[in-house]
C-alpha atoms as a PDB file:
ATOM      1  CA  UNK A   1       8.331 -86.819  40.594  1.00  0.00           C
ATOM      2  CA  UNK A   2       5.563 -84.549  38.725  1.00  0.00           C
ATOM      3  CA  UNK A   3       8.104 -81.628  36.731  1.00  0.00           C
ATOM      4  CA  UNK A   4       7.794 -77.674  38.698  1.00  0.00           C
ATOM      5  CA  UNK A   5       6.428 -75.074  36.792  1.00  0.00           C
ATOM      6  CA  UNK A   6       7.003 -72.517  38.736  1.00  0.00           C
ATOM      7  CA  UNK A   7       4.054 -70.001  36.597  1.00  0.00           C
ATOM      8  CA  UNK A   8       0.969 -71.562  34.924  1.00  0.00           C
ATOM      9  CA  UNK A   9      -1.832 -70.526  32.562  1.00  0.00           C
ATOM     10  CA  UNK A  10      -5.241 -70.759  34.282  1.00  0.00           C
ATOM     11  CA  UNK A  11      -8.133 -70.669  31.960  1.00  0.00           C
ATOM     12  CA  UNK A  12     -10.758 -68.641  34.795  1.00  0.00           C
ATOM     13  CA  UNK A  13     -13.836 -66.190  34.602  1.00  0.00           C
ATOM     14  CA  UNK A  14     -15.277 -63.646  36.661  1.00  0.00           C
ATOM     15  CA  UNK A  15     -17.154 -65.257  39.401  1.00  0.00           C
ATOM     16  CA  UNK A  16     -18.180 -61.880  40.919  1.00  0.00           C
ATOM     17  CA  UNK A  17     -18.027 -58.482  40.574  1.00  0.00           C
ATOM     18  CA  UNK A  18     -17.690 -56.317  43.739  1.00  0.00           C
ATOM     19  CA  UNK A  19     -17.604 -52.152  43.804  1.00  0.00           C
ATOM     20  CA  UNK A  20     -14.932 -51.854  46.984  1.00  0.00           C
ATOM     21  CA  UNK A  21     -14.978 -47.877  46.654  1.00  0.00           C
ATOM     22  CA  UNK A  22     -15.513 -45.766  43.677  1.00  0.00           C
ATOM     23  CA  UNK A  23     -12.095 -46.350  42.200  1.00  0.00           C
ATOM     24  CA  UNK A  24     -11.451 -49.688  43.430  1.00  0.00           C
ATOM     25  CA  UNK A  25     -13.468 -52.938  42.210  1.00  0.00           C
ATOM     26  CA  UNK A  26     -12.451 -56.468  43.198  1.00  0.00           C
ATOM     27  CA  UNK A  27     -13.111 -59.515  40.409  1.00  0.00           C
ATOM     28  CA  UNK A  28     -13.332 -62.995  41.964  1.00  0.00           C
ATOM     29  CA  UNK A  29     -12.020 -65.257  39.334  1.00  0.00           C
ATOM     30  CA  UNK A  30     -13.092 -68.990  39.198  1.00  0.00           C
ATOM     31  CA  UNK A  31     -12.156 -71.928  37.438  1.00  0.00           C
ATOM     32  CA  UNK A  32     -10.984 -75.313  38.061  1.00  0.00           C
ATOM     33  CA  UNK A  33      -7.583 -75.392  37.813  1.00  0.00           C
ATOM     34  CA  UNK A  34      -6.864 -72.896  40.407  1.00  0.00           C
ATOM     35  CA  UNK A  35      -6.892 -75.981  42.812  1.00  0.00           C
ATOM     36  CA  UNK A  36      -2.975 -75.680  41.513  1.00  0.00           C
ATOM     37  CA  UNK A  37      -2.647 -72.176  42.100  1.00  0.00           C
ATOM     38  CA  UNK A  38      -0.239 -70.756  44.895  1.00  0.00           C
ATOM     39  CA  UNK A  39       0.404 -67.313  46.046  1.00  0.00           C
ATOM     40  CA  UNK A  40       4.267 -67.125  48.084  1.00  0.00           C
ATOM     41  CA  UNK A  41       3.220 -63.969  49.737  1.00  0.00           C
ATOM     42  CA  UNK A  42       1.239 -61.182  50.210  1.00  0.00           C
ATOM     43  CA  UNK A  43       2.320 -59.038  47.170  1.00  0.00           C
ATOM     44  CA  UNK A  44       2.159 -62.024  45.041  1.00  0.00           C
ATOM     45  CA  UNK A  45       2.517 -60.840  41.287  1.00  0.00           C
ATOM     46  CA  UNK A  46       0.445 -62.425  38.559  1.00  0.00           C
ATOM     47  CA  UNK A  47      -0.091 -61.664  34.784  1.00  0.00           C
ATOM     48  CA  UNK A  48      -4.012 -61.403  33.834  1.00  0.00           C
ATOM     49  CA  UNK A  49      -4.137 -61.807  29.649  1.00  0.00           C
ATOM     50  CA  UNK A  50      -7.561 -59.597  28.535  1.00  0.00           C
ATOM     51  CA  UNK A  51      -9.276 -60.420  25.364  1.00  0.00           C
ATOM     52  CA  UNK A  52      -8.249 -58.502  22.241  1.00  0.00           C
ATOM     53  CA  UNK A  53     -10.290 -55.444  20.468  1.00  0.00           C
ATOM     54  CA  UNK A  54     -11.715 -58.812  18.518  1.00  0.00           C
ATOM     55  CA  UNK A  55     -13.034 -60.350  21.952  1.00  0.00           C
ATOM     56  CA  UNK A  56     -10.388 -63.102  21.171  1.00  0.00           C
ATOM     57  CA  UNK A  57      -8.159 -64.577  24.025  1.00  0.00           C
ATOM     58  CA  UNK A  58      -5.567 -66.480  22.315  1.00  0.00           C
ATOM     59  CA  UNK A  59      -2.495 -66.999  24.250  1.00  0.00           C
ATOM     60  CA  UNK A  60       0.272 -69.219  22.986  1.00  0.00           C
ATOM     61  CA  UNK A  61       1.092 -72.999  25.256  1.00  0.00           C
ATOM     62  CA  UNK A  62       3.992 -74.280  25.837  1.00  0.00           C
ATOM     63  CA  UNK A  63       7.994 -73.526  27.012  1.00  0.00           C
ATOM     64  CA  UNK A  64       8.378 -70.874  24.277  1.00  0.00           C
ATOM     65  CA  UNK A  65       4.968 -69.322  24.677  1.00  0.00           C
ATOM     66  CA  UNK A  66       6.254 -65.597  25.450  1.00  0.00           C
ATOM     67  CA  UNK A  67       8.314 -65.191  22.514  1.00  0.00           C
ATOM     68  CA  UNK A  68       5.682 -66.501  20.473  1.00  0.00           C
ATOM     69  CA  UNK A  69       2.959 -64.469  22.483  1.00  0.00           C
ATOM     70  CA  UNK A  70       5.382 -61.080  21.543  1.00  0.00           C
ATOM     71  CA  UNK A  71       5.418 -62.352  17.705  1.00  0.00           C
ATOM     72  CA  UNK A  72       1.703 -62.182  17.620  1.00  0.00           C
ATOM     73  CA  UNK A  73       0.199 -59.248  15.482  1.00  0.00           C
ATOM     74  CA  UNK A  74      -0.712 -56.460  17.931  1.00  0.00           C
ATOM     75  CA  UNK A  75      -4.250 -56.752  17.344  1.00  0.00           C
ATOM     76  CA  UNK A  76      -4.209 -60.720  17.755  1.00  0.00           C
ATOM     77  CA  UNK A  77      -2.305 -60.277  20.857  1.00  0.00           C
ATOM     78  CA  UNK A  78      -4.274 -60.439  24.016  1.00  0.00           C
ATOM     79  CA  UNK A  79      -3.331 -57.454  26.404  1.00  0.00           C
ATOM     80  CA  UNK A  80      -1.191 -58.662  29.182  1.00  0.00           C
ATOM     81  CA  UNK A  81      -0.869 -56.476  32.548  1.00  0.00           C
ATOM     82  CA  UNK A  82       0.646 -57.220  36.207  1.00  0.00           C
ATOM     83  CA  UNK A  83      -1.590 -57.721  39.190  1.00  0.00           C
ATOM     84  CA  UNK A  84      -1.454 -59.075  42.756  1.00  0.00           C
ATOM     85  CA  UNK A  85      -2.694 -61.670  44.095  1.00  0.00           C
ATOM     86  CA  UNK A  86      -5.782 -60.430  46.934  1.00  0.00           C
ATOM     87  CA  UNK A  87      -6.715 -64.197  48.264  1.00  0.00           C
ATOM     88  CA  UNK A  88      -6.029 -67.153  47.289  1.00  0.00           C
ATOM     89  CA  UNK A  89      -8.830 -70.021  47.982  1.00  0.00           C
ATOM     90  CA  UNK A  90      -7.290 -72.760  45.912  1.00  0.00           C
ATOM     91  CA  UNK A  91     -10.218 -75.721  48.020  1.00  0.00           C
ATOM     92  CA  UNK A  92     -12.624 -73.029  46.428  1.00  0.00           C
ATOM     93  CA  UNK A  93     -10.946 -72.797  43.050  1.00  0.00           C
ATOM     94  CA  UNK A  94     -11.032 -68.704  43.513  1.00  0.00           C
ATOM     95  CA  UNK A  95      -9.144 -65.902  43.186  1.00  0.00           C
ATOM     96  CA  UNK A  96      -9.383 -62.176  44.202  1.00  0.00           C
ATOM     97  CA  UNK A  97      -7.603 -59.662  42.276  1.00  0.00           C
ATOM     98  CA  UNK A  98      -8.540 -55.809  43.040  1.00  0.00           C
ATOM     99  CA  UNK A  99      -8.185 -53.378  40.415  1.00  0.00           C
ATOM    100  CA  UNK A 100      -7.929 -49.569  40.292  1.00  0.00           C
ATOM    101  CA  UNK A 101     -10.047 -48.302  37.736  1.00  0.00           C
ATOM    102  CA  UNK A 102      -9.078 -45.186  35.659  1.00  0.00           C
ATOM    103  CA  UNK A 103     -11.889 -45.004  32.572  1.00  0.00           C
ATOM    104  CA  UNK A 104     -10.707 -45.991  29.621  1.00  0.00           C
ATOM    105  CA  UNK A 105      -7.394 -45.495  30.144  1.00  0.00           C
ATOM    106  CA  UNK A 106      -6.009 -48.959  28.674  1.00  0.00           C
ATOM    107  CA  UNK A 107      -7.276 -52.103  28.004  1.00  0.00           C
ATOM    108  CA  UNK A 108      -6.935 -53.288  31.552  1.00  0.00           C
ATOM    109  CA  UNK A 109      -9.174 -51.183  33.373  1.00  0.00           C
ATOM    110  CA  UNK A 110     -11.658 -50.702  30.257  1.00  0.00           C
ATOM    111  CA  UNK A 111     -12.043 -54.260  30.463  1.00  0.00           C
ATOM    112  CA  UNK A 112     -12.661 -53.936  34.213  1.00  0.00           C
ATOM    113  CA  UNK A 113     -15.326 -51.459  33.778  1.00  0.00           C
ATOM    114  CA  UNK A 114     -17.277 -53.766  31.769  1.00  0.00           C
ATOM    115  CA  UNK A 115     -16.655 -56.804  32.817  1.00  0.00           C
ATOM    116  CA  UNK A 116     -19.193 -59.187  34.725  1.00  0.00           C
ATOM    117  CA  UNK A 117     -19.814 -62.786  35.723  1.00  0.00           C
ATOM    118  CA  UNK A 118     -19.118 -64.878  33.126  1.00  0.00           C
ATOM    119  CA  UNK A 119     -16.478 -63.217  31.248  1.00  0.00           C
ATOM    120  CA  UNK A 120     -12.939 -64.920  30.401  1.00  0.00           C
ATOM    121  CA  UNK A 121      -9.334 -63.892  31.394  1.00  0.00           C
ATOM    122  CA  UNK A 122      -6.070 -66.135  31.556  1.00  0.00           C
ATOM    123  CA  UNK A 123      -4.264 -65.817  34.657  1.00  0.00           C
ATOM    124  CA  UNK A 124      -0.573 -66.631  34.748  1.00  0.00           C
ATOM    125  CA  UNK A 125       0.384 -67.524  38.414  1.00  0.00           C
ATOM    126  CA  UNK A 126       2.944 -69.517  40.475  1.00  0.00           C
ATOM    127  CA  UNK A 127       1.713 -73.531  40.251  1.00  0.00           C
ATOM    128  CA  UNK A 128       1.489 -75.434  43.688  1.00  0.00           C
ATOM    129  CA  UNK A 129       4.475 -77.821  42.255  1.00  0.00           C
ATOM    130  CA  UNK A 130       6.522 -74.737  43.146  1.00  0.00           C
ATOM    131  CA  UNK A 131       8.599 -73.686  46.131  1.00  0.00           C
ATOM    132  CA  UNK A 132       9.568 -70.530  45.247  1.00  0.00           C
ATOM    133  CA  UNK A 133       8.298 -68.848  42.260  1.00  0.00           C
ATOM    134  CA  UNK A 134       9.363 -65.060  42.153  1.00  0.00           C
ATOM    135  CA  UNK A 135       6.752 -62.183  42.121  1.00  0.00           C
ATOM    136  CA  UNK A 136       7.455 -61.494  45.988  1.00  0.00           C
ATOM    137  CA  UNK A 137       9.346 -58.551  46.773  1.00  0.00           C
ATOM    138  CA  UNK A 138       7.864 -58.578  50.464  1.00  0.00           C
ATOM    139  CA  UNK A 139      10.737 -60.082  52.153  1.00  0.00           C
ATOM    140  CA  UNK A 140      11.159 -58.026  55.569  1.00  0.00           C
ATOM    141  CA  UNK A 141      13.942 -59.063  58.066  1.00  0.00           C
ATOM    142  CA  UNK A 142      13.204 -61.962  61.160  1.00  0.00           C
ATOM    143  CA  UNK A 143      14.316 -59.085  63.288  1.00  0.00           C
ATOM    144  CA  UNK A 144      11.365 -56.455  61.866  1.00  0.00           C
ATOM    145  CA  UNK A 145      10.595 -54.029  64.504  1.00  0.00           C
ATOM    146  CA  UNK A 146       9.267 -51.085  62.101  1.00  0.00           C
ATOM    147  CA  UNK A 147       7.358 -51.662  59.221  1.00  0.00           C
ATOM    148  CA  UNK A 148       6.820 -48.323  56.675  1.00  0.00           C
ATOM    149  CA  UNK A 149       4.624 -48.379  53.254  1.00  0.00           C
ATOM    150  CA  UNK A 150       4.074 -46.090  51.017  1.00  0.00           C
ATOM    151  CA  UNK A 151       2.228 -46.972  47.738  1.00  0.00           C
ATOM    152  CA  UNK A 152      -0.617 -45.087  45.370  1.00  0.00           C
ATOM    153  CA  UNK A 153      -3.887 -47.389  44.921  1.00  0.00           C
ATOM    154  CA  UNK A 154      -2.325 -49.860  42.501  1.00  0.00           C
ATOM    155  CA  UNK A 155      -0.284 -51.160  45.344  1.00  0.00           C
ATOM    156  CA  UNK A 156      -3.166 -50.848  47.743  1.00  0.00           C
ATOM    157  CA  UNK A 157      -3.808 -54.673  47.539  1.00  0.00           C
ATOM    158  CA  UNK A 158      -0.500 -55.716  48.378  1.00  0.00           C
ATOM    159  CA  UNK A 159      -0.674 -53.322  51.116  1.00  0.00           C
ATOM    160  CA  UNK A 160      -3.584 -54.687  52.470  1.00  0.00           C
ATOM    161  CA  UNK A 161      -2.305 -57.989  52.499  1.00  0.00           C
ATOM    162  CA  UNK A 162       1.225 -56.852  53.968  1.00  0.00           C
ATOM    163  CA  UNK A 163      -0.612 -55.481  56.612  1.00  0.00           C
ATOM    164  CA  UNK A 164      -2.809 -58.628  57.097  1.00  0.00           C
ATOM    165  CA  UNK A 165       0.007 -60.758  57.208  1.00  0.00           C
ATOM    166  CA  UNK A 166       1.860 -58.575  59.632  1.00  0.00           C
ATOM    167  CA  UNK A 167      -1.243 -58.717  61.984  1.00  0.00           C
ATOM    168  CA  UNK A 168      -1.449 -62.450  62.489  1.00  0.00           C
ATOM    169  CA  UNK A 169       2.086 -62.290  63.862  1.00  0.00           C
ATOM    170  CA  UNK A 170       2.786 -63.200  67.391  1.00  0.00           C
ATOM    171  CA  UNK A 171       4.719 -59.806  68.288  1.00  0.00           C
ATOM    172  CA  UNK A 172       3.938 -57.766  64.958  1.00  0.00           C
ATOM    173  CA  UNK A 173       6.159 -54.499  64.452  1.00  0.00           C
ATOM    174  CA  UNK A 174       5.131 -50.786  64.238  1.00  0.00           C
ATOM    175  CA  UNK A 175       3.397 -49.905  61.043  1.00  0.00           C
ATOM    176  CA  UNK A 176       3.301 -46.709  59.758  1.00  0.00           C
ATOM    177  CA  UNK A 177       2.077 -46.225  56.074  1.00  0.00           C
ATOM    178  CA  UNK A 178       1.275 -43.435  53.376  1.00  0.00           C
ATOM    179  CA  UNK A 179      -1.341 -44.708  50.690  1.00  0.00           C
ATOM    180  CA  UNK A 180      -2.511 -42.174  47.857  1.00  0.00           C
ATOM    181  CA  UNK A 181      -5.969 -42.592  46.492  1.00  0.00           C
ATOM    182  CA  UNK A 182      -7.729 -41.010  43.915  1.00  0.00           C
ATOM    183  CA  UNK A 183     -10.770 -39.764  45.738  1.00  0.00           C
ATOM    184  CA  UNK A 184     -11.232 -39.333  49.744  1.00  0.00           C
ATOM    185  CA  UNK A 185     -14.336 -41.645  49.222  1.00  0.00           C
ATOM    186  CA  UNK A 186     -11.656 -44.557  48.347  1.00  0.00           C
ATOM    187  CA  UNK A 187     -10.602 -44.405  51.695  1.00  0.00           C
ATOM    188  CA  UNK A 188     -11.318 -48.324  52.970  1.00  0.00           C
ATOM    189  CA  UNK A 189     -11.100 -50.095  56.556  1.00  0.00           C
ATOM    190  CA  UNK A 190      -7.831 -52.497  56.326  1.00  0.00           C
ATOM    191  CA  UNK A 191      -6.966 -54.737  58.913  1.00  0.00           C
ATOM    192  CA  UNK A 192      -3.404 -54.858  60.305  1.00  0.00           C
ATOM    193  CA  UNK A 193      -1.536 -54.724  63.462  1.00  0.00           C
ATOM    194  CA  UNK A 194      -2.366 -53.187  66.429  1.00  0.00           C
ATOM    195  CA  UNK A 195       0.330 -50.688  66.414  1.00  0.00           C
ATOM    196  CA  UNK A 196      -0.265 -48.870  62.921  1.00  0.00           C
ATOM    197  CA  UNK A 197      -0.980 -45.274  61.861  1.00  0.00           C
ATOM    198  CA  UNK A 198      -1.790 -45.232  58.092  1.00  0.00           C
ATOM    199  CA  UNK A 199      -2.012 -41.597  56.576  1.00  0.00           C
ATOM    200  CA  UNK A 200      -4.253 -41.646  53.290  1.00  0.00           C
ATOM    201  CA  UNK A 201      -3.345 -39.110  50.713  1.00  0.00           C
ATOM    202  CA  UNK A 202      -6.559 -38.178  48.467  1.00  0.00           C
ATOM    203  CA  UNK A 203      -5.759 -36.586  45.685  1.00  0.00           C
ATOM    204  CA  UNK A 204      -9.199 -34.726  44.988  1.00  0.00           C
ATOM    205  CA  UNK A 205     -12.191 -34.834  47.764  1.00  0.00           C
ATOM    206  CA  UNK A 206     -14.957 -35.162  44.964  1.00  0.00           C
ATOM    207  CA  UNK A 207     -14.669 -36.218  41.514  1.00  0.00           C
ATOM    208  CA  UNK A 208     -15.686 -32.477  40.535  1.00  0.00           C
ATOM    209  CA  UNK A 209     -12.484 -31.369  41.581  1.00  0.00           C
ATOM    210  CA  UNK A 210      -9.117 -30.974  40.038  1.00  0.00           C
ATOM    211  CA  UNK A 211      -7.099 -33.692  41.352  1.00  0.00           C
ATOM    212  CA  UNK A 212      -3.723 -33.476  42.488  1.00  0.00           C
ATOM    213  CA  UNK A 213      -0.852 -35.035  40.033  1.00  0.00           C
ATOM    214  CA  UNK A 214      -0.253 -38.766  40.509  1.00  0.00           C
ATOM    215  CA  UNK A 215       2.468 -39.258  43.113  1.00  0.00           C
ATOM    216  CA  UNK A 216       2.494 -35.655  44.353  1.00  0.00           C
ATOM    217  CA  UNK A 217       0.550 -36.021  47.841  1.00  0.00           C
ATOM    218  CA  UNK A 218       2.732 -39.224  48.691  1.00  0.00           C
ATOM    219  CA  UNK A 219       6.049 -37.324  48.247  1.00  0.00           C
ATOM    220  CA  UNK A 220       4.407 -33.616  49.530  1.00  0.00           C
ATOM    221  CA  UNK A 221       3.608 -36.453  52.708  1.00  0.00           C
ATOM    222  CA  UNK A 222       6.970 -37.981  52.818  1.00  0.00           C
ATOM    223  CA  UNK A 223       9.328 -35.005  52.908  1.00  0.00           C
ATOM    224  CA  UNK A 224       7.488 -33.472  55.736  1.00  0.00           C
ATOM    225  CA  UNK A 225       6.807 -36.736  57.562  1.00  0.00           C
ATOM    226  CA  UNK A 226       8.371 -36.796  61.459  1.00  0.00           C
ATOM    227  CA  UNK A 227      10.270 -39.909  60.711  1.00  0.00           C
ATOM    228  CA  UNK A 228      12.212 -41.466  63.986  1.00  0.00           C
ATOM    229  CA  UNK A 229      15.734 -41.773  64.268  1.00  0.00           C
ATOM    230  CA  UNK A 230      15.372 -45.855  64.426  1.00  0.00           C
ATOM    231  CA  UNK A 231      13.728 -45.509  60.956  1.00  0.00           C
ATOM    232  CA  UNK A 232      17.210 -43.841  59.422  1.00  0.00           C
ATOM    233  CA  UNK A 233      20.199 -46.188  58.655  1.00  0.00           C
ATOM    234  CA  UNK A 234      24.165 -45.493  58.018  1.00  0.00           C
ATOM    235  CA  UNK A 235      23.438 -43.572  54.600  1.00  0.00           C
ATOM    236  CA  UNK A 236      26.150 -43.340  52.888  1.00  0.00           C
ATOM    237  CA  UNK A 237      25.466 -45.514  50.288  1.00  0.00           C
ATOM    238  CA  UNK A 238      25.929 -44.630  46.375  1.00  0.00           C
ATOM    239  CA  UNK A 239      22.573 -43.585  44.945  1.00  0.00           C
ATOM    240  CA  UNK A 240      22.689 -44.329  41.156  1.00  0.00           C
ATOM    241  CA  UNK A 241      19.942 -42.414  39.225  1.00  0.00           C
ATOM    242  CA  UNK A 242      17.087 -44.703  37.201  1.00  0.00           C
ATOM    243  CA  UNK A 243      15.163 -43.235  33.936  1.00  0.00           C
ATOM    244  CA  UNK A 244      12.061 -44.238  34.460  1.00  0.00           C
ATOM    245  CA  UNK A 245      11.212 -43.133  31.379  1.00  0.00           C
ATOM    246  CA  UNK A 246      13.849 -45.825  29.989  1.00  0.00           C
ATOM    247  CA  UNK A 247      14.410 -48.680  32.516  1.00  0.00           C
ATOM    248  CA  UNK A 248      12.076 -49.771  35.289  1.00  0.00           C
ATOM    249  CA  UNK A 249      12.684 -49.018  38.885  1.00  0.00           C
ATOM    250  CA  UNK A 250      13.037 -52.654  41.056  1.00  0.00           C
ATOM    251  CA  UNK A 251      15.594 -52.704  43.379  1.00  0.00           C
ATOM    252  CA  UNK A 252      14.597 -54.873  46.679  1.00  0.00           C
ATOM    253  CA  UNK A 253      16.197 -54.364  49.911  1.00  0.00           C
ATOM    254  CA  UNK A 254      19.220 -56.636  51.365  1.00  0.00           C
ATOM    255  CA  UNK A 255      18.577 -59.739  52.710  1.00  0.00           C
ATOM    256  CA  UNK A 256      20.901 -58.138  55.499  1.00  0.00           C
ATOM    257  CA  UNK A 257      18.595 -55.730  56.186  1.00  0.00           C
ATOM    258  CA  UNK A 258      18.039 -56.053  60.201  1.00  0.00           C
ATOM    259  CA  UNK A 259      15.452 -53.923  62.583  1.00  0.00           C
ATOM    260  CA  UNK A 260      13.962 -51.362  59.892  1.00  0.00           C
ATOM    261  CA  UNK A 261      12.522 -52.235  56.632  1.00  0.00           C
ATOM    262  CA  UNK A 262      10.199 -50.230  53.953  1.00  0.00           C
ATOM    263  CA  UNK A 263       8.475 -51.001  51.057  1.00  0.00           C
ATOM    264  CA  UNK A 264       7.828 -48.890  48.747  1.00  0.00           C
ATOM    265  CA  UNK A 265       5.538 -49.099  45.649  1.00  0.00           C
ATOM    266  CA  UNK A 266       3.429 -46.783  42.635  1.00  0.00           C
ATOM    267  CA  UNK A 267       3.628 -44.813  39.909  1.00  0.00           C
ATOM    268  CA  UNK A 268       7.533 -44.928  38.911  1.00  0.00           C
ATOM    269  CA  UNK A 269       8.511 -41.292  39.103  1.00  0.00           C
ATOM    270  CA  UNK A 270       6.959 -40.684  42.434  1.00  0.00           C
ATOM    271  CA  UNK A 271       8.596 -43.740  43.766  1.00  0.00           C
ATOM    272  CA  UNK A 272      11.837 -42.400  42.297  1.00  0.00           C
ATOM    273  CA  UNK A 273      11.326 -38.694  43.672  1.00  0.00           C
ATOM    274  CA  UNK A 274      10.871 -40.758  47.304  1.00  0.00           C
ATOM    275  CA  UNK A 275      13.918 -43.141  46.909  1.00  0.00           C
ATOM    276  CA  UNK A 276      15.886 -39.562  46.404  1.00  0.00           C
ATOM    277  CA  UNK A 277      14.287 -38.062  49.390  1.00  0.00           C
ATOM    278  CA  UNK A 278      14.848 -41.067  51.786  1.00  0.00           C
ATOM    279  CA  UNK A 279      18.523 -42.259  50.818  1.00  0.00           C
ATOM    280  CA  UNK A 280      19.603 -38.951  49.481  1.00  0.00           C
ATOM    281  CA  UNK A 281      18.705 -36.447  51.647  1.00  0.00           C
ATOM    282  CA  UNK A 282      17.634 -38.395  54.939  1.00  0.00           C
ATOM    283  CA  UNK A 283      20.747 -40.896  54.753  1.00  0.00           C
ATOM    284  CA  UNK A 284      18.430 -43.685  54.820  1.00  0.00           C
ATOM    285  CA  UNK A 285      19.655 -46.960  54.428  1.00  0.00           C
ATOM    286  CA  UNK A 286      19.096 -48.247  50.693  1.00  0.00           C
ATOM    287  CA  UNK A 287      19.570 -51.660  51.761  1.00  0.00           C
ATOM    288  CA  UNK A 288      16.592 -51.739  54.225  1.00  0.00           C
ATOM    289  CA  UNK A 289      14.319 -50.566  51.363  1.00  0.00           C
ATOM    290  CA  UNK A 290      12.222 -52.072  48.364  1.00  0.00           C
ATOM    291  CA  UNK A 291      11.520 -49.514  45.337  1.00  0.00           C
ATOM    292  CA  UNK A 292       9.049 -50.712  43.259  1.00  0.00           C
ATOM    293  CA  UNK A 293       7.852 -48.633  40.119  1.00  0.00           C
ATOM    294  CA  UNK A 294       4.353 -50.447  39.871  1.00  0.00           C
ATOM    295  CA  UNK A 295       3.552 -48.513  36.654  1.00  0.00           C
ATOM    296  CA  UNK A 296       4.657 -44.841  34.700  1.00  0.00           C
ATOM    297  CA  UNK A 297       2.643 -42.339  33.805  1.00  0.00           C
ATOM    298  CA  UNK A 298       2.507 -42.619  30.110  1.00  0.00           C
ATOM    299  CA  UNK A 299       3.957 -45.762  29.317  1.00  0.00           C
ATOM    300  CA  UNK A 300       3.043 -49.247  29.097  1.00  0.00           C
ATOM    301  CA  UNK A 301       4.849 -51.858  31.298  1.00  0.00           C
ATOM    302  CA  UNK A 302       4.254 -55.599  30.754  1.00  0.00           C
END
């Protein structure tokens, strides 16, 4: 029996380039190995590993590879950050991955800005040998019979394949989500289910205006949202506070969870400003909901 690995290294380069909006590119990635890629759902988590400031992409092999990847000099190491999977074509050996572009920000979406067919990255993804490899938080009850999302533009592409996913279902639920984009011109056609409303949540009109903080539209949008009775739970529940600042919000919703579910992803303290609103003030259910802070203002998450 060949051993599971349940993530891989794939050696892949940029296939093509595509402009999806003004803030949002997609990067098809190519390579042979990706025949033994798998995604396990449609917020599948990877790692992408970008060149260093030297152009260098030297990533250790092996069982022990991360702790010998974090004893690398800083300026050896090769910048690691956490994407999702788009689409998988694994008879293609391809792989979408959007990203949201913010300038030169870090070396994730400066590397985005210039990158173009031809160019390296290392992908570290779940291996087909695998049954269940992690990186999913998307787990929603049999019994799903309302669906709601709320995420900024780095969880846009997990949203768009949530909502892809949900509309090749026999009887899909009711949808209703809340994405925040940078600009209104990000605003993009997604395809879901017949029964979904999705409010978007610019936070400028033009790039010549002052934008709104990150996270401040989606929670502005949340508090004064009509939400349904079905959509609140028993409450109740103890609502222990996270520093963001500190510890990473994660907390995924009970496998319990029956009839109502949410999902919830972005920039940490907006997510955690939500989670208050929802559970602490609404008597939401916590168990029916998945907080995920994608990313904090400010600091670096691997």
């Amino acid at each position: 029996m060949a051993q599971r690995v349940p993530f891989h290294l794939f050696d892949v380069s940029v296939r093509e380039r595509i402009e999806l909006s003004p803030s949002m590119l997609r990067f098809v990635f190519a390579g042979p190995s990706l025949a033994q890629a798998r995604s396990f759902g449609p917020d599948q988590r990877i790692k992408i590993f970008f060149p260093n400031a030297a152009g260098e992409l030297s990533v250790p092999r092996g069982e022990d590879w991360y702790a010998r990847y974090r004893d690398q000099h800083e300026a050896q190491r090769a910048p690691m950050r956490t994407y999702t999977i788009r689409a998988l074509r694994p008879d293609a050996t391809e792989l979408d991955v959007d990203f949201a572009a913010h300038g030169d920000s870090g070396p994730a979406s400066s590397w985005a800005l210039r990158a173009r067919p031809g160019d390296r990255v290392l992908l570290l993804a779940p291996h087909a040998s695998q049954e269940d490899s992690g990186g999913v938080e998307w787990r929603p009850p049999a019994d799903v019979r309302e669906v709601l999302l709320i995420a900024d533009e780095t969880a846009l592409p997990a949203v768009a394949g949530i909502l892809e996913s949900l509309a090749a279902q026999p009887r899909p639920p009711k949808v209703r989500a809340y994405i925040e984009v940078p600009l209104r011109a990000d605003v993009v056609d997604l395809v879901g289910p017949g029964d979904m409303r999705i409010h978007w949540l610019p936070r400028a009109e033009r790039r010549d205006e002052p934008p709104a903080d990150y996270g401040a539209r989606l929670v502005e949008a949340i508090r004064a949202a009509q939400l349904t009775p079905a959509q609140a739970g028993e409450g109740g529940e103890a609502l222990a506070e996270v520093d963001v600042d500190r510890e990473i919000l994660w907390e995924q919703a009970a496998a319990t969870a029956s009839g109502f579910y949410a999902w919830i992803a972005g920039e940490a303290g907006a997510v955690m400003a939500i989670r208050r609103h929802l559970v602490g003030e609404r008597g939401f259910a916590k168990s029916a909901i998945s907080f995920m802070g994608y990313w904090r203002k400010g600091r670096v998450l691997d």
